[in-house]
N, C-alpha and C. Protein backbone atom coordinates (compact mmCIF):
# COMPACT_ATOMS: atom_id res chain seq x y z
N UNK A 1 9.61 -16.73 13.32
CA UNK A 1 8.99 -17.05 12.05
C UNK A 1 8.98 -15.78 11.20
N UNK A 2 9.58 -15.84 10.10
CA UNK A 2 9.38 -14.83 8.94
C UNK A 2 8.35 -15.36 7.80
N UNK A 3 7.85 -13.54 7.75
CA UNK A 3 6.84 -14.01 6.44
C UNK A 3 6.85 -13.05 5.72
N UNK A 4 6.69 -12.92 4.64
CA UNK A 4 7.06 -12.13 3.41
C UNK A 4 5.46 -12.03 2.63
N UNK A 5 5.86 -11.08 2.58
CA UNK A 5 4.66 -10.98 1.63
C UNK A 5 4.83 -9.65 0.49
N UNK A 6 4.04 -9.45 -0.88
CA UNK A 6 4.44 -7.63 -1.05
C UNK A 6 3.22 -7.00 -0.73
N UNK A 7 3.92 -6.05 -0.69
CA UNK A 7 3.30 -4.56 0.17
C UNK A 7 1.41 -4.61 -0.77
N UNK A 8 1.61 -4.74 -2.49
CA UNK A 8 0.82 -4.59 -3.29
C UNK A 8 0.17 -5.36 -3.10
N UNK A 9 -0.04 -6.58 -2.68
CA UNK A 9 -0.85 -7.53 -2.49
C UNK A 9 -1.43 -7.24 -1.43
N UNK A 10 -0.67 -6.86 -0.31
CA UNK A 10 -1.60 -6.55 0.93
C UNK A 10 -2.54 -5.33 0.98
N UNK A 11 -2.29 -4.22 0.15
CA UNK A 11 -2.87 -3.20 0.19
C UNK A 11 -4.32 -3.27 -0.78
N UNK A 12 -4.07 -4.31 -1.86
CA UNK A 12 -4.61 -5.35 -2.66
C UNK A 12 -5.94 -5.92 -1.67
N UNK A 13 -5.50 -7.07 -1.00
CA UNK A 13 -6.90 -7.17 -0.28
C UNK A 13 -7.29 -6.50 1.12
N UNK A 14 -6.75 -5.30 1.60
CA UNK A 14 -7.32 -4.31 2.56
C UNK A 14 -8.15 -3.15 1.72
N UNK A 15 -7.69 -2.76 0.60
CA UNK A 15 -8.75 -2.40 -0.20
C UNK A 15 -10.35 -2.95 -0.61
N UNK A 16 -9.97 -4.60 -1.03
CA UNK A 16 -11.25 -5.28 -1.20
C UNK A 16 -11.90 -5.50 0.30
N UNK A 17 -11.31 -5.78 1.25
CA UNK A 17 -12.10 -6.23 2.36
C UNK A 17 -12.24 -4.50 2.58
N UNK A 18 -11.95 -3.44 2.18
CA UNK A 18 -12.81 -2.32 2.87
C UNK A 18 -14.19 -2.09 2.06
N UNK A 19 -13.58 -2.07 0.79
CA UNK A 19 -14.88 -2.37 -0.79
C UNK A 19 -16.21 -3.29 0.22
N UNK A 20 -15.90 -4.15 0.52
CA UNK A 20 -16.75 -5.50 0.63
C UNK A 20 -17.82 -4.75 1.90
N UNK A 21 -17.04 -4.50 3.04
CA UNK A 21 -17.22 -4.06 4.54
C UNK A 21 -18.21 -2.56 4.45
N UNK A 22 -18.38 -2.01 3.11
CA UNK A 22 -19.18 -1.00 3.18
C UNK A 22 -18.22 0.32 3.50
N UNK A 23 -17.30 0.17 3.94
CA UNK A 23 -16.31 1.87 4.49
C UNK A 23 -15.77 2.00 3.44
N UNK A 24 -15.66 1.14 2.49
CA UNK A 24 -15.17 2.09 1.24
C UNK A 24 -15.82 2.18 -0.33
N UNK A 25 -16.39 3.28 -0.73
CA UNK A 25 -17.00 2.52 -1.82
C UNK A 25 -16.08 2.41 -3.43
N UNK A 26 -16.71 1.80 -4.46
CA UNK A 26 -16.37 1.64 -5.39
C UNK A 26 -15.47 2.81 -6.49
N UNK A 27 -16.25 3.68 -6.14
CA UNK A 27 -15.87 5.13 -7.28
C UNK A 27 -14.36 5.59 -6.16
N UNK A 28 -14.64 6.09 -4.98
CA UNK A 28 -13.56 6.91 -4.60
C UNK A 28 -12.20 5.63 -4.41
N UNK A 29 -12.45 4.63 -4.47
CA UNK A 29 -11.42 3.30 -4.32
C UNK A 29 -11.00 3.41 -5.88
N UNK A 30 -11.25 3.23 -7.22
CA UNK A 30 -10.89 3.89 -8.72
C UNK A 30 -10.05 4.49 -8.42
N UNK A 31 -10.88 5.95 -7.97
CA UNK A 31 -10.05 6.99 -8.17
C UNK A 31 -8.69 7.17 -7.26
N UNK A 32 -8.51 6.41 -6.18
CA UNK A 32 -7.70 5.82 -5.47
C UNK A 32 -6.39 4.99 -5.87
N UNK A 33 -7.00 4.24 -6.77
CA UNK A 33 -5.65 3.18 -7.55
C UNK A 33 -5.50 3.62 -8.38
N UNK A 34 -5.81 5.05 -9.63
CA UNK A 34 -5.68 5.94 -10.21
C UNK A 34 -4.49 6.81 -9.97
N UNK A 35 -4.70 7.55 -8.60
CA UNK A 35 -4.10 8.31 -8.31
C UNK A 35 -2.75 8.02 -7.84
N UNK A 36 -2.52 6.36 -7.22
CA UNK A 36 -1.21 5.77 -6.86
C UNK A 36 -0.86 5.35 -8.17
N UNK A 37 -0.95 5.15 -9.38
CA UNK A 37 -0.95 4.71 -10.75
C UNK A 37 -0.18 5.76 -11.16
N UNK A 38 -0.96 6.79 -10.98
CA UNK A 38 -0.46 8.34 -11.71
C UNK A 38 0.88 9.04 -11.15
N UNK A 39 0.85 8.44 -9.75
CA UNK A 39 1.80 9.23 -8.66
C UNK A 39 3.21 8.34 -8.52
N UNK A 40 2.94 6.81 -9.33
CA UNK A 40 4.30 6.16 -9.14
C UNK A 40 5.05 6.59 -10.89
N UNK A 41 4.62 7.38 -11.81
CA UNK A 41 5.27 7.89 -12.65
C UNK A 41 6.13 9.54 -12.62
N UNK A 42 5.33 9.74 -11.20
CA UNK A 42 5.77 11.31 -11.11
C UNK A 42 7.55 11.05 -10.71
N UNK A 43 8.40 12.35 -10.03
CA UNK A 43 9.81 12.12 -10.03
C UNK A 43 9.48 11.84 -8.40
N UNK A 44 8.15 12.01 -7.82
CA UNK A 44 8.25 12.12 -6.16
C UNK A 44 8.31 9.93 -6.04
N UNK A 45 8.10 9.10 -6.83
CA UNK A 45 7.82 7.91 -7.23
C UNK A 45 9.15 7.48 -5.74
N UNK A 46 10.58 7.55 -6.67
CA UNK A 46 11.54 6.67 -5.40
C UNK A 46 11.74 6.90 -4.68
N UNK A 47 11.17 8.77 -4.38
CA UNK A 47 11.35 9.00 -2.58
C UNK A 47 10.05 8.56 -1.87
N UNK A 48 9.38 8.42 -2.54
CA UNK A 48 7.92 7.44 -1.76
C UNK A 48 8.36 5.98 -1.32
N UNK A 49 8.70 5.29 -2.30
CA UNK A 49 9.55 3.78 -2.48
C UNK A 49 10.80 3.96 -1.33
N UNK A 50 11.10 5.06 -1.29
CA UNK A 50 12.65 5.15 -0.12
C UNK A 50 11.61 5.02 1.45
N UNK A 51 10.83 5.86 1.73
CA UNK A 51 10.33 6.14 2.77
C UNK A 51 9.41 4.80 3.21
N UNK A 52 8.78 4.13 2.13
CA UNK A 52 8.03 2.99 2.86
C UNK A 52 8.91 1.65 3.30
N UNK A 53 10.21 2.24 2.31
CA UNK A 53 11.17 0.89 2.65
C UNK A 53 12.01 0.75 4.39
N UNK A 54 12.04 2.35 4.28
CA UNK A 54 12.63 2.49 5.41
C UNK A 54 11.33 2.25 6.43
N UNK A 55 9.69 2.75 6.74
CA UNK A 55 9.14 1.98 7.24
C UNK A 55 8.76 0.82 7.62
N UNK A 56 9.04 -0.08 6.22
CA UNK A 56 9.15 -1.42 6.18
C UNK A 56 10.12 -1.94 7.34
N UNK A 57 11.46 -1.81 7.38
CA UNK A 57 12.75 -2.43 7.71
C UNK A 57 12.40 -1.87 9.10
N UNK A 58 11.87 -1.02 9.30
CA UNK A 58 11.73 -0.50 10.99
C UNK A 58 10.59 -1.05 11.38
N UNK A 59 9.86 -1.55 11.16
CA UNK A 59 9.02 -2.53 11.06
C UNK A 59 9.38 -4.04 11.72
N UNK A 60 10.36 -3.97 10.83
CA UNK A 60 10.30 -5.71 10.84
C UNK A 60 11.69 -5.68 11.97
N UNK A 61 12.50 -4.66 12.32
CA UNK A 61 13.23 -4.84 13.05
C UNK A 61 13.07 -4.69 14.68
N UNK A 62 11.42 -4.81 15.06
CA UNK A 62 10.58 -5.15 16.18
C UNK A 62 10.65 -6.38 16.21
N UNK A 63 11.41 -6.79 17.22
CA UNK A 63 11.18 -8.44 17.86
C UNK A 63 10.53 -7.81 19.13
N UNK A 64 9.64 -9.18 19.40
CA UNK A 64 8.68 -9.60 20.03
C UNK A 64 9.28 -10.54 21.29
């Protein structure tokens, strides 16, 4: 079974369920989606995007 999902969405509600759960609070979580905001305009942006892709694909190329 494959499932797809994007990365942004998931990081999306592991953020809120940490918000919710008390381990993360409100201000340093801001300044958090701020700082990935700020950091996907810098030039370091597609070697970040290269490296999670290649985590991604090594990832998913674990059968079970």
């Amino acid at each position: 079974m494959s499932l797809n999902i994007s990365l942004v969405l998931l990081l999306g509600i592991v953020l809120v369920v940490l918000i919710r759960g008390g381990s993360l609070k409100a201000g340093p979580a801001v300044v958090s989606v701020l700082f990935g905001f700020f950091l996907a305009s810098t030039s370091m942006a597609p070697e970040i995007s290269r490296l999670v892709t290649g985590v991604v694909d090594m990832i998913g190329q674990i059968r079970f």
